[in-house]
Protein backbone atom coordinates (compact mmCIF):
# COMPACT_ATOMS: atom_id res chain seq x y z
CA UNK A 1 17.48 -48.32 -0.26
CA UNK A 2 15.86 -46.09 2.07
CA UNK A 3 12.13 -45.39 2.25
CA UNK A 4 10.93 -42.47 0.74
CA UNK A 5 9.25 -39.94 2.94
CA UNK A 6 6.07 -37.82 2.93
CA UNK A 7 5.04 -35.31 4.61
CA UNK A 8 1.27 -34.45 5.69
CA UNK A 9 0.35 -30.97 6.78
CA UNK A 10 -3.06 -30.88 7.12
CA UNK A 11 -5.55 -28.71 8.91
CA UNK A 12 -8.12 -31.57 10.70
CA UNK A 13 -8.06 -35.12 10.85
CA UNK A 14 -10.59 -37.16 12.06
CA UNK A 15 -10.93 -38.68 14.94
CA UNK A 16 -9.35 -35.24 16.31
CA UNK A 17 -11.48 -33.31 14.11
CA UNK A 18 -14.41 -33.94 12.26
CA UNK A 19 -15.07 -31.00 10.37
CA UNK A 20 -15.15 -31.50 6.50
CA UNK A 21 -14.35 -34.01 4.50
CA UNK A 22 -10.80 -33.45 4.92
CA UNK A 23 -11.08 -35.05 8.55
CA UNK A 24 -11.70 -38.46 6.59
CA UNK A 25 -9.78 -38.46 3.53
CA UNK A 26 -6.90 -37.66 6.07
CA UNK A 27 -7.54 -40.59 8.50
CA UNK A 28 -7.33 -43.01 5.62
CA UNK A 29 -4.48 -41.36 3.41
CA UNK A 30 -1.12 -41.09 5.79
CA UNK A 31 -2.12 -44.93 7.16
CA UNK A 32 -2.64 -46.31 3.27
CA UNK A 33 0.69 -44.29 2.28
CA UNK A 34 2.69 -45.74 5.27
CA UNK A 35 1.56 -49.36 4.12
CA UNK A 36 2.46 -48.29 0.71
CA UNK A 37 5.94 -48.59 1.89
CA UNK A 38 6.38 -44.71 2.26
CA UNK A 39 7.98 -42.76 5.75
CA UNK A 40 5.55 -40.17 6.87
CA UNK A 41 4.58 -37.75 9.13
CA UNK A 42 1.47 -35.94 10.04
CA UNK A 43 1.14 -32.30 11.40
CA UNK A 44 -1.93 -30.46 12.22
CA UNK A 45 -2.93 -27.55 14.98
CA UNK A 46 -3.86 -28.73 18.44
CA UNK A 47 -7.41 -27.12 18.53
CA UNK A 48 -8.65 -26.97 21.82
CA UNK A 49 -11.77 -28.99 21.35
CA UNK A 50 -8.97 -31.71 21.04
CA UNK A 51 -9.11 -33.68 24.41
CA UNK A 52 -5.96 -34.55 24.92
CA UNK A 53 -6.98 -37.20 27.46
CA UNK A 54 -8.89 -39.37 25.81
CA UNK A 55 -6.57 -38.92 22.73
CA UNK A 56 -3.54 -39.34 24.63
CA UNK A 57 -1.71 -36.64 23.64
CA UNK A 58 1.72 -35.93 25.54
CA UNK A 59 4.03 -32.94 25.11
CA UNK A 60 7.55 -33.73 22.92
CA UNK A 61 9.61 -32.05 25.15
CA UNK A 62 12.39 -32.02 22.99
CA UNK A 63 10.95 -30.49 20.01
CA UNK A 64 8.87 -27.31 22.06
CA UNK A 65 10.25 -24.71 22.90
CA UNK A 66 10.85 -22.46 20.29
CA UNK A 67 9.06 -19.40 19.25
CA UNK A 68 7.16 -18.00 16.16
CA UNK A 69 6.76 -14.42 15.29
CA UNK A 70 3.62 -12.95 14.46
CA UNK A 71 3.09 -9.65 13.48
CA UNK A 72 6.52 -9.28 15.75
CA UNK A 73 5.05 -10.69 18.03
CA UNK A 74 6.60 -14.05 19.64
CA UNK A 75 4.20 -16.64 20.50
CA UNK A 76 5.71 -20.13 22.37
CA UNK A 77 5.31 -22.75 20.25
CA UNK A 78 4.31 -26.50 21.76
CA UNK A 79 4.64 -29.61 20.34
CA UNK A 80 2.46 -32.65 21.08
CA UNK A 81 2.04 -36.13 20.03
CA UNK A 82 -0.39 -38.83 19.62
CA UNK A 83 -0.74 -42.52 18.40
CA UNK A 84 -3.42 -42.83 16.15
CA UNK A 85 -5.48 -45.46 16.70
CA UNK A 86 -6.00 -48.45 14.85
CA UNK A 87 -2.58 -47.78 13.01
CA UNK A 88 0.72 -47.62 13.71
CA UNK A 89 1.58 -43.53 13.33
CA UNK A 90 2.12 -41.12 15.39
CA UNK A 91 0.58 -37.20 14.61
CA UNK A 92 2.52 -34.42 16.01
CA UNK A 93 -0.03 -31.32 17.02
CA UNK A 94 1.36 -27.90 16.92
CA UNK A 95 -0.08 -26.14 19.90
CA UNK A 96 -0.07 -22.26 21.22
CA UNK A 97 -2.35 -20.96 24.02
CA UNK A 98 -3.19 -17.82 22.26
CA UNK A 99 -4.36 -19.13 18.97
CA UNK A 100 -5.74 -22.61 19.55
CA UNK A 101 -6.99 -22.82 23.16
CA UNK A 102 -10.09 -22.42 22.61
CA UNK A 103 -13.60 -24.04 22.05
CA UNK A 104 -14.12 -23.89 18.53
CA UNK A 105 -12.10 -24.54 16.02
CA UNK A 106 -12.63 -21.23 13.20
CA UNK A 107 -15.61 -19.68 14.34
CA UNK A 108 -16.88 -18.16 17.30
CA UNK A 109 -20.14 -19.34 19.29
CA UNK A 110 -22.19 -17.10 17.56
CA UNK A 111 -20.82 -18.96 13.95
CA UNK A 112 -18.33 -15.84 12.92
CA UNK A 113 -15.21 -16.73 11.94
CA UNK A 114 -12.48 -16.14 14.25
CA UNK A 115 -10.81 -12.43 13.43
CA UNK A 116 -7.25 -14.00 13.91
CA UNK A 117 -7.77 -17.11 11.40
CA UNK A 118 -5.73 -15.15 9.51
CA UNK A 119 -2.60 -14.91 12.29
CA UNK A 120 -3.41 -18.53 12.87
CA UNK A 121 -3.01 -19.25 9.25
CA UNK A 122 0.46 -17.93 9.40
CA UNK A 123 1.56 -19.16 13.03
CA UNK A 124 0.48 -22.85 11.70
CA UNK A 125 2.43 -22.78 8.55
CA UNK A 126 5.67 -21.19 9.59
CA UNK A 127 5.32 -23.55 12.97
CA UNK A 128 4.93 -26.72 10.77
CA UNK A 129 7.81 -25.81 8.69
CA UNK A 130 10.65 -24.92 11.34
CA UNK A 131 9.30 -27.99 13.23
CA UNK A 132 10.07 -30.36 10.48
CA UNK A 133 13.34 -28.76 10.50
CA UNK A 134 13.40 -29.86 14.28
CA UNK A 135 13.33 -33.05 13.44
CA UNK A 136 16.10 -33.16 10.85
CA UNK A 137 13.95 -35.05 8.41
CA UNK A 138 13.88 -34.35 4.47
CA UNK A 139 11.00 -34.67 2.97
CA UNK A 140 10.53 -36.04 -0.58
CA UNK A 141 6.86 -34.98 -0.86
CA UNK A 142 5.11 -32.35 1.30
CA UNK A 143 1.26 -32.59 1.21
CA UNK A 144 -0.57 -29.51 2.27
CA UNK A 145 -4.38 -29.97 2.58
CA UNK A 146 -6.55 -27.26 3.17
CA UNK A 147 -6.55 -23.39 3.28
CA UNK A 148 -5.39 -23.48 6.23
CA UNK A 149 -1.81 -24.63 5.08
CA UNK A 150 -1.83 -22.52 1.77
CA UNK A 151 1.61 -20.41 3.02
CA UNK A 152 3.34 -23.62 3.00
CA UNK A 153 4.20 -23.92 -0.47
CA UNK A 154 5.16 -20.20 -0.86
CA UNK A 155 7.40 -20.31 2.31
CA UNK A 156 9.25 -23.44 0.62
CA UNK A 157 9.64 -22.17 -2.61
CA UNK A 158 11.17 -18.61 -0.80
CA UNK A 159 12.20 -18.43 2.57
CA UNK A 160 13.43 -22.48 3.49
CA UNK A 161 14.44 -23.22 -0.34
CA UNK A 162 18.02 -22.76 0.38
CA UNK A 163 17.15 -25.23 3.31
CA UNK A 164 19.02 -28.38 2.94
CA UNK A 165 15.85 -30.15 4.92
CA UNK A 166 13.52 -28.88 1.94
CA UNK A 167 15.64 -28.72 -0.99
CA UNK A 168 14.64 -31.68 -2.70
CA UNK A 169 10.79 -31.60 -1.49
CA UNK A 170 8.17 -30.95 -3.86
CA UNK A 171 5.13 -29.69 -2.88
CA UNK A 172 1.53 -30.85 -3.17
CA UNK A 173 -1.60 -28.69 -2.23
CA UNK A 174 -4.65 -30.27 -1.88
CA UNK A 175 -7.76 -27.57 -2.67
CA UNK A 176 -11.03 -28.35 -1.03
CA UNK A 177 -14.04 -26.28 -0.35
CA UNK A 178 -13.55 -22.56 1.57
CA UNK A 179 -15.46 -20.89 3.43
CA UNK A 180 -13.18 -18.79 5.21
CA UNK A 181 -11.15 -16.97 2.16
CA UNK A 182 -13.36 -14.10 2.13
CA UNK A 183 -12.94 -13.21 6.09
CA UNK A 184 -8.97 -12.54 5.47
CA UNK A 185 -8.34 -9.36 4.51
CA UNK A 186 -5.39 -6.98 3.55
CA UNK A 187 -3.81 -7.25 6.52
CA UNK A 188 -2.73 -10.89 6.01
CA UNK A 189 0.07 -9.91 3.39
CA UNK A 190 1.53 -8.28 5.44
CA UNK A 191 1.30 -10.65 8.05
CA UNK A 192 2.66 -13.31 5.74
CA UNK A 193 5.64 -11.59 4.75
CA UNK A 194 7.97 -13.15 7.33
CA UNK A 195 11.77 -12.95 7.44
CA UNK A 196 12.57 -10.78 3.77
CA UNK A 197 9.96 -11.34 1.87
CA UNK A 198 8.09 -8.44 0.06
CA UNK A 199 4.42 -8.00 -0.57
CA UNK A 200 5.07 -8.51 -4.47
CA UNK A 201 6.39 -12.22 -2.85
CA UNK A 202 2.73 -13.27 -2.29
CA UNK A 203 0.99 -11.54 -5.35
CA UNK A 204 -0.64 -14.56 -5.76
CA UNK A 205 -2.21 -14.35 -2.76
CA UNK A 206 -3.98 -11.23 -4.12
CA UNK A 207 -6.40 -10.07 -6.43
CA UNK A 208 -8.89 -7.33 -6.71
CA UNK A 209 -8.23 -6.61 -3.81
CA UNK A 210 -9.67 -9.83 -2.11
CA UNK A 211 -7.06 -12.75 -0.70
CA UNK A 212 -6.66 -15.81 -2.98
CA UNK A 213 -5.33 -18.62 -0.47
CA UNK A 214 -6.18 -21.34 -2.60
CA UNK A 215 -4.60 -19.35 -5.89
CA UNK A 216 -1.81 -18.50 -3.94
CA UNK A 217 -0.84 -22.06 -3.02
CA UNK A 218 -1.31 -23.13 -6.06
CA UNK A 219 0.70 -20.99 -7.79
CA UNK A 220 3.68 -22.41 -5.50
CA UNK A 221 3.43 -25.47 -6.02
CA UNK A 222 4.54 -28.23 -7.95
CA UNK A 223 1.46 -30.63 -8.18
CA UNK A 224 -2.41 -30.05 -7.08
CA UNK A 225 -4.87 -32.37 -6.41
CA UNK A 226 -8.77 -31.14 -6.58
CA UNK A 227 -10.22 -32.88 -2.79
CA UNK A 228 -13.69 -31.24 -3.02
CA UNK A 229 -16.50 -31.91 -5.63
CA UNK A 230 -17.45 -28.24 -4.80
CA UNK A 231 -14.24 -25.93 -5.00
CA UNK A 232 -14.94 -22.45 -6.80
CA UNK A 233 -15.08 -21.82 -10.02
CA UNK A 234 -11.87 -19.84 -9.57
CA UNK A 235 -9.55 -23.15 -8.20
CA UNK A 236 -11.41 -25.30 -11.18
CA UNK A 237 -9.92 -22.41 -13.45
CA UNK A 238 -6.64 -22.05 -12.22
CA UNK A 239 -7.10 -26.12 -12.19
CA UNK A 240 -7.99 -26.91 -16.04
CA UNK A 241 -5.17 -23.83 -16.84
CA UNK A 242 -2.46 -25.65 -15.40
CA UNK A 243 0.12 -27.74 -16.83
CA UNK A 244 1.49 -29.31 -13.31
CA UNK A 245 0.61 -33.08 -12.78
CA UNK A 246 -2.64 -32.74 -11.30
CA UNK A 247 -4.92 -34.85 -9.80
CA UNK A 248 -8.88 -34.38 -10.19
CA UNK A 249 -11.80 -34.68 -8.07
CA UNK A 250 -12.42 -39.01 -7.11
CA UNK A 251 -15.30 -40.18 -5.28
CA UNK A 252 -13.91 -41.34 -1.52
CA UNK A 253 -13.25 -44.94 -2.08
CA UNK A 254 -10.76 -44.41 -4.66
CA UNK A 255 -9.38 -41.19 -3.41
CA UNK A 256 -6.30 -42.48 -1.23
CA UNK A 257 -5.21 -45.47 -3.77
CA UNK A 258 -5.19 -42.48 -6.66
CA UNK A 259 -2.87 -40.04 -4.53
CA UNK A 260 -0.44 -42.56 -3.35
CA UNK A 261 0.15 -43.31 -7.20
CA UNK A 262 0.48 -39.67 -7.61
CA UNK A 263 3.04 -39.66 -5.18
CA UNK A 264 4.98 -42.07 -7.01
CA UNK A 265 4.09 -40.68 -10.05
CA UNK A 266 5.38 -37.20 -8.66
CA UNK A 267 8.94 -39.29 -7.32
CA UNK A 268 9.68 -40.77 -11.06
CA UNK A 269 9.75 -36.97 -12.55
């Protein structure tokens, strides 16, 4: 019988990253889910405070070279890997000069986010997406963790659900604390609405006029799992509201345990 597979898609990881407590949680989780018995793979940008030196990060020849569009705008994408240390997986880092190479990660020197998180927002998603299709390998459960992969679940519920490489996934967002939600403005539905999909497509998304990342992942899809004790009172709404399996807020050292049950949990449905 062959191993069931997840997916990570995650915006930091520690020790590339260590920004939030998402940089921990997803050192420990992909590594505890792989001895769990799982297949997995990890995806997350390749900021440029990443040294790829001392990380030992090496181009994948094989899977680069395609592009993304942006705004119609075609930016190369670059695909790198890594061996993380101290376990045996590999994380594959989406890379593009024009949105990541650069020496902070969201916000500028002067602590303002970055006016393009929101065209980095979609590049990342759509590039994680079509690069799992590069690989030719289905996953079971995708895990998207942080507001920076919130277009993930709508994009596989819409534009890749007729996929054969996604048509048996089922998606899991991760909520944590944002602070970058307010910064995005119209502009990124517009943006987001890649290959035929309409504005009313990511209604979710928006509200009062303001963009709702986190409501608009969660909206798509099929599980959520609260990673922050602080998320907004708006998430722990939509949370409490919902009748998906859900996972609640866990202090860190039984955090990783809970969500690989939930994945299994989430597999006997």
């Amino acid at each position: 019988m062959s191993k069931k597979r997840v997916l990570f898609i995650t915006q930091e990881m520690n020790p590339y990253t260590t920004l939030s407590e998402i940089s921990g949680i997803l050192r420990k989780l992909p590594q505890k889910t792989a001895e769990s018995g799982f297949e997995i793979r990890v995806l997350m940008p390749k900021y440029g405070t990443i040294n790829e030196r001392r990380h030992k990060l090496h181009e994948v020849v094989r899977l680069s070279g395609m592009n993304i569009i942006v705004d119609d705008e075609d930016y190369p994408l670059i695909i790198k890997v890594a061996s993380l240390p101290g376990a045996r997986l590999q994380v594959y880092f989406l890379d593009n000069e024009e949105f990541f190479k650069r020496k902070f990660v969201f916000n500028d020197k002067d602590e303002k986010p970055f006016e393009d998180n929101q065209e980095r927002t979609v590049f990342f998603c759509k590039s994680a997406l079509e690069t799992v299709k590069k690989f030719g390998w289905a996953p079971d459960i995708v895990h998207c963790s942080g507001w920076m992969t919130s277009l993930v679940p709508l994009f596989l519920k819409t534009v890749y659900k007729d996929d054969p490489i996604f048509a048996e996934s089922k998606v899991i967002y991760s909520a944590y604390e944002n602070q970058y939600e307010s910064t995005f403005t119209e502009k990124f539905i517009d943006l987001a609405t890649i290959n035929n999909l309409s504005k009313s497509d990511l209604e979710a998304y928006h509200t009062d006029r303001a963009i709702t990342l986190d409501a608009g992942a969660i909206a798509h899809s099929d599980a959520l799992i609260i990673g922050s004790e602080s998320v907004s009172d708006s998430v722990k709404e939509l949370f409490d509201a919902s009748e998906m399996p859900k996972m609640e807020y866990q202090e860190a050292e039984t955090f990783v345990p809970s969500c690989v049950e939930f994945y299994k949990s989430m597999l006997e449905e």
